[in-house]
N, C-alpha and C. Protein backbone atom coordinates (compact mmCIF):
# COMPACT_ATOMS: atom_id res chain seq x y z
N UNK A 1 -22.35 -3.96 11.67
CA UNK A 1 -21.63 -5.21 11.71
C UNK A 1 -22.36 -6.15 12.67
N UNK A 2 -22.25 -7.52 12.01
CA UNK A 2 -22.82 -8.24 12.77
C UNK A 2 -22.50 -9.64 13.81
N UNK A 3 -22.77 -10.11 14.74
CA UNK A 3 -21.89 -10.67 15.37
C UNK A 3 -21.82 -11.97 14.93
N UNK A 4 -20.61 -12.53 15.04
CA UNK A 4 -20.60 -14.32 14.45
C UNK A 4 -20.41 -15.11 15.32
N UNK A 5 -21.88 -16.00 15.25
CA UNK A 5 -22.06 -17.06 16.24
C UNK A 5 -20.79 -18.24 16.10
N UNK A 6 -20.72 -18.74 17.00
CA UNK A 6 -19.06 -19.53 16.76
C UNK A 6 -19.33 -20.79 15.95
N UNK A 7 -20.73 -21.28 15.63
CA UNK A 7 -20.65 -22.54 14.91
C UNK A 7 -19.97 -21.76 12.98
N UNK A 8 -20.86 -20.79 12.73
CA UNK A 8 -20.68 -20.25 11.52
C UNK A 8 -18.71 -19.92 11.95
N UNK A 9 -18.21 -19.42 12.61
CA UNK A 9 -16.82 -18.98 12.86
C UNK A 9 -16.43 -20.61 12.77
N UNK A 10 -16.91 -21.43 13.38
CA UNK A 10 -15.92 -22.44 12.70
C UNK A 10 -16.30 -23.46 11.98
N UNK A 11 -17.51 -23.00 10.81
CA UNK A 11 -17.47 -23.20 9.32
C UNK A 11 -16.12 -22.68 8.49
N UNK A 12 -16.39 -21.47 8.90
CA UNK A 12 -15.22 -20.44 8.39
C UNK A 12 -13.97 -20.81 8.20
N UNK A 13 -13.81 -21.58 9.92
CA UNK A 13 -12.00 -22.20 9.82
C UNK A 13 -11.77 -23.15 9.44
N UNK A 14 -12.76 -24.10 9.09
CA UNK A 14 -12.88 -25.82 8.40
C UNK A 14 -12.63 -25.05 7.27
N UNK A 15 -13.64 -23.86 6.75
CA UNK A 15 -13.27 -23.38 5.50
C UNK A 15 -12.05 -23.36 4.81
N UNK A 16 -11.21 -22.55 5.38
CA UNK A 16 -10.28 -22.04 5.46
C UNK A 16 -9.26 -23.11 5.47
N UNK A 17 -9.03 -23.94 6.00
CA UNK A 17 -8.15 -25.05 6.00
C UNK A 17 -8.15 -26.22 4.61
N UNK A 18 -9.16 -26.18 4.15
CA UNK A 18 -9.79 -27.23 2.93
C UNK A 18 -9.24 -26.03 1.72
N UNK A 19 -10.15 -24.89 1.29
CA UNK A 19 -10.09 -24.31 0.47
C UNK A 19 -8.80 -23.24 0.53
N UNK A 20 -8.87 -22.68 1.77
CA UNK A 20 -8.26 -21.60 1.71
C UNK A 20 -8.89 -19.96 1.66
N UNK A 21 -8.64 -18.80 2.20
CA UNK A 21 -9.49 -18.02 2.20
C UNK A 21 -8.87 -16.92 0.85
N UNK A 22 -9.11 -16.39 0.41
CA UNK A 22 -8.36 -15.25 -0.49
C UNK A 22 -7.87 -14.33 0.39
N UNK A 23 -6.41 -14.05 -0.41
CA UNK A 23 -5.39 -13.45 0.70
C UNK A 23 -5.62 -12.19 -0.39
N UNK A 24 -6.13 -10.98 0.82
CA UNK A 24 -6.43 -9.66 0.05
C UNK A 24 -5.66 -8.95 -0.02
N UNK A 25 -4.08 -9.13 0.65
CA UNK A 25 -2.80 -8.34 0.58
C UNK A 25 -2.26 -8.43 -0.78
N UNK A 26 -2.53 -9.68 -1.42
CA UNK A 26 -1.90 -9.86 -2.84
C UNK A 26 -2.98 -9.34 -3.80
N UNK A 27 -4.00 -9.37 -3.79
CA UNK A 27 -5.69 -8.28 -4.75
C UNK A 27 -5.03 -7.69 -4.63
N UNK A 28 -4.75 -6.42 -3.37
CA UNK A 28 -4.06 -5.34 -3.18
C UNK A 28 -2.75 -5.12 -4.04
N UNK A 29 -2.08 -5.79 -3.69
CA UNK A 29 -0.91 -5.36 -4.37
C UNK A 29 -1.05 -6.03 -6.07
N UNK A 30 -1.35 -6.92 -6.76
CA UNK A 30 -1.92 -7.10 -7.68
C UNK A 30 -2.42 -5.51 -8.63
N UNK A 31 -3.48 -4.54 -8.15
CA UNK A 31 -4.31 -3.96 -8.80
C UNK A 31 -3.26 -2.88 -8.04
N UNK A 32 -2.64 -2.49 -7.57
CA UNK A 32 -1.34 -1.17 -7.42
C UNK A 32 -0.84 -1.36 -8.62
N UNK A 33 0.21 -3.07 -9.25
CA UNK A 33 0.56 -2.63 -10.33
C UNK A 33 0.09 -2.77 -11.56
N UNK A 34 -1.27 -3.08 -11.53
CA UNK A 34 -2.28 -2.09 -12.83
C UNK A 34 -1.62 -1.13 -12.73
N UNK A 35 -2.78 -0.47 -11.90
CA UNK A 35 -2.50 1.23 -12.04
C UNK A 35 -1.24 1.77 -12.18
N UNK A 36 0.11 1.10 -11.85
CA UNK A 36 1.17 1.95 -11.77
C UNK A 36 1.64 1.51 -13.45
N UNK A 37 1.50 0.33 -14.01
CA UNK A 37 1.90 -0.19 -15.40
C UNK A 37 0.81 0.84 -16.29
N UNK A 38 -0.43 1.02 -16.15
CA UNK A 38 -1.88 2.09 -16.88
C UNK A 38 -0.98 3.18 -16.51
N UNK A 39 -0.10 3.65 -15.84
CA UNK A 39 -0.12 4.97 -15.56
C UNK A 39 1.41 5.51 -16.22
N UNK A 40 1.96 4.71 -17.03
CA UNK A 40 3.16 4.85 -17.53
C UNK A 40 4.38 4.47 -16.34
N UNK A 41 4.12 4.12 -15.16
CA UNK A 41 5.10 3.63 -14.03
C UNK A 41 6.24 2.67 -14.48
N UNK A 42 7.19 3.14 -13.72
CA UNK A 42 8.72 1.96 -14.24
C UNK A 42 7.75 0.64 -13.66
N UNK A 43 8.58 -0.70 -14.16
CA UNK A 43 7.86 -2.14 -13.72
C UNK A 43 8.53 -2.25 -12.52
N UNK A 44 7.38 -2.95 -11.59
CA UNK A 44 7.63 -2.82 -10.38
C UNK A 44 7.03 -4.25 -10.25
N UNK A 45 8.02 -4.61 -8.77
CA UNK A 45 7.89 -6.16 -8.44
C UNK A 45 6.38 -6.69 -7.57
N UNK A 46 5.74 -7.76 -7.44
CA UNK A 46 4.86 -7.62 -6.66
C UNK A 46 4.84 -7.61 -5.25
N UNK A 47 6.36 -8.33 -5.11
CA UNK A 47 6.78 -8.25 -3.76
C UNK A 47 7.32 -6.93 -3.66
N UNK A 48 7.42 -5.76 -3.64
CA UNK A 48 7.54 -4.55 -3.70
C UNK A 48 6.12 -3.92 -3.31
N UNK A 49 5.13 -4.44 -3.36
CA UNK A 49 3.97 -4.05 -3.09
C UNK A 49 3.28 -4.32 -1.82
N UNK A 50 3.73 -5.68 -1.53
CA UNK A 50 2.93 -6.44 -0.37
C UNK A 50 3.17 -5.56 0.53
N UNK A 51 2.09 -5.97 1.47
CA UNK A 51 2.26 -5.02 2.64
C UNK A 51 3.21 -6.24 3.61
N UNK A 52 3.94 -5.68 4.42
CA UNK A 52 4.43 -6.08 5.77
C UNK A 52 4.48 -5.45 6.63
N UNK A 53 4.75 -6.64 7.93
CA UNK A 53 4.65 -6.24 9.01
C UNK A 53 5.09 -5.01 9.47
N UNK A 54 5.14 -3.54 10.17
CA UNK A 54 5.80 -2.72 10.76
C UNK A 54 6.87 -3.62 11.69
N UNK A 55 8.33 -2.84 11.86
CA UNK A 55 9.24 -3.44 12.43
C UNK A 55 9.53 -2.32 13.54
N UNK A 56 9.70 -2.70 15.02
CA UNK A 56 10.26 -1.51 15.90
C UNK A 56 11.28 -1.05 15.54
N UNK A 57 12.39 -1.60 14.51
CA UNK A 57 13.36 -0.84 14.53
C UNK A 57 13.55 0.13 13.31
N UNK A 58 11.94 0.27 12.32
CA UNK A 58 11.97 1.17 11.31
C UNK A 58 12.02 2.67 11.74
N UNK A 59 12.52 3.22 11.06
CA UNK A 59 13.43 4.66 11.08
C UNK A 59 12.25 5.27 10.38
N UNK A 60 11.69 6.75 11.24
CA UNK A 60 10.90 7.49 10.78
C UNK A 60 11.33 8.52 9.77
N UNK A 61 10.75 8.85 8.84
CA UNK A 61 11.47 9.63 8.07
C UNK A 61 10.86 11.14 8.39
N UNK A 62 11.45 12.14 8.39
CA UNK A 62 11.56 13.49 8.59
C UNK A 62 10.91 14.14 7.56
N UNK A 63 9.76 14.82 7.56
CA UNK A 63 8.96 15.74 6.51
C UNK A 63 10.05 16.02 5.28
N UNK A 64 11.53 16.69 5.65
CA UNK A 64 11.90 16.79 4.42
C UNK A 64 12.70 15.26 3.87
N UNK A 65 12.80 14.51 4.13
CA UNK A 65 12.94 13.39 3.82
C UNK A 65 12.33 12.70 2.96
N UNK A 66 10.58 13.01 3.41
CA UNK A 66 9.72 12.59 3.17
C UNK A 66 9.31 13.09 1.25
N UNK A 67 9.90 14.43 1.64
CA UNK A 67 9.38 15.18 0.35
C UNK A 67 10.48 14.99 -0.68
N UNK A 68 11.76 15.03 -0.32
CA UNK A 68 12.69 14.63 -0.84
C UNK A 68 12.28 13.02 -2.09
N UNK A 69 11.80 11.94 -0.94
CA UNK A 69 12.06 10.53 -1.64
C UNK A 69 10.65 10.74 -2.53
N UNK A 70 9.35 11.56 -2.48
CA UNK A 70 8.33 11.84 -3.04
C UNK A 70 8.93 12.73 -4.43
N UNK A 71 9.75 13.67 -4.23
CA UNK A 71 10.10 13.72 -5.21
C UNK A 71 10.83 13.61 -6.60
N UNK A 72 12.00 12.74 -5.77
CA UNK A 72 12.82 11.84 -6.54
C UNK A 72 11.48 10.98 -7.55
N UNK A 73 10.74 9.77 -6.63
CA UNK A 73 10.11 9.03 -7.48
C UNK A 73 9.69 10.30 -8.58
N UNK A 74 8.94 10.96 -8.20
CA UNK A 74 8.12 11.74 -8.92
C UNK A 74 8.88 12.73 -10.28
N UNK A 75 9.96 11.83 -10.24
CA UNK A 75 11.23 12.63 -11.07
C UNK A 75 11.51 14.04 -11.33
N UNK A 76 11.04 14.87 -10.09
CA UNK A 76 11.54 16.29 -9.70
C UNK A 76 12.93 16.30 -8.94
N UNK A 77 13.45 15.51 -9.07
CA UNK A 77 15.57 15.43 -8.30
C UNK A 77 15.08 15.92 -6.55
N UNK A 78 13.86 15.59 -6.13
CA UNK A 78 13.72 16.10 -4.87
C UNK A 78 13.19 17.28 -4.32
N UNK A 79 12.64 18.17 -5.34
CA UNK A 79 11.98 19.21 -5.13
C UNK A 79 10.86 18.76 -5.23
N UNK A 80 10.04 19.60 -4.09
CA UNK A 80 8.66 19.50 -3.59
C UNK A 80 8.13 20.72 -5.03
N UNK A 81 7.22 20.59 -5.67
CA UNK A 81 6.80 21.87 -6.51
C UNK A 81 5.82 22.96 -5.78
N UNK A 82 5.79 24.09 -6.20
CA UNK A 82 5.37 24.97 -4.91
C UNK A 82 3.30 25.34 -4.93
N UNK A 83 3.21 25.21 -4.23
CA UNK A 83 1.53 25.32 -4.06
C UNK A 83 0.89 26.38 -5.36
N UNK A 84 0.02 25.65 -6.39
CA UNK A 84 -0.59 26.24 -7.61
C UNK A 84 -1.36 27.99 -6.99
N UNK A 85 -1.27 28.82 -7.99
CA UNK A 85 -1.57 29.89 -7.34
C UNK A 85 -2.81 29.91 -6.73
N UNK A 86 -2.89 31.02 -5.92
CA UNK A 86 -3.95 30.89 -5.29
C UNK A 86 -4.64 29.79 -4.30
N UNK A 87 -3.58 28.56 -4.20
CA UNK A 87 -3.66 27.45 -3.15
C UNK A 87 -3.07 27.44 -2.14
N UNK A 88 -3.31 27.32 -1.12
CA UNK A 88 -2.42 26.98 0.03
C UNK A 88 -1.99 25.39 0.31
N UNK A 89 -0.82 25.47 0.58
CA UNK A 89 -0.54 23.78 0.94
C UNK A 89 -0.88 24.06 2.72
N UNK A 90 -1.33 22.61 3.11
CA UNK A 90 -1.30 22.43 4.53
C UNK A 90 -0.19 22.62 5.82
C-alpha cells in the first residue's frame, strides 16, 4: 500500500463531492441477493442486506442460539445436522 500525498487526497474529496464516490455497501449487498435469488433463496429486501453500524446495546447470541437461528433459516426446525462420517466438527 501506498501512501497518499494530500494534494491527490484532496482531488479525491473535490471528487467525491461533484461526482460522488461508489458506495460499496450497496455492490455488496446488491450481489448477496444474486446469489441468494441463483440459489433458490426466499426474496429478500436490500435493506436487509446493508451492513450497519454495530450498536452497544446488541445482544450476543449464545452458540446454541446461534445454531438454532442457522438452522431454522436453513429449514432444519433448528437442528444443527451432525458431522458427515468420518469428519470432525470444530
Amino acid at each position: 500500500m501506498r501512501a497518499l500525498p494530500a494534494a491527490e487526497l484532496a482531488e479525491w474529496i473535490a471528487y467525491d463531492r461533484v461526482e460522488g464516490l461508489p458506495d460499496l455497501n450497496a455492490y455488496q449487498a446488491h450481489v448477496c441477493q444474486a446469489v441468494i435469488g441463483a440459489m433458490g433463496g426466499k426474496r429478500v429486501r436490500l435493506e436487509d442486506l446493508m451492513l450497519r453500524p454495530a450498536t452497544a446495546a446488541a445482544k450476543r447470541l449464545t452458540p446454541e442460539e446461534t445454531v438454532g437461528m442457522l438452522g431454522r433459516a436453513l429449514g432444519r426446525g433448528g437442528e444443527a445436522r451432525p458431522p458427515a462420517e468420518g469428519r470432525t466438527s470444530p
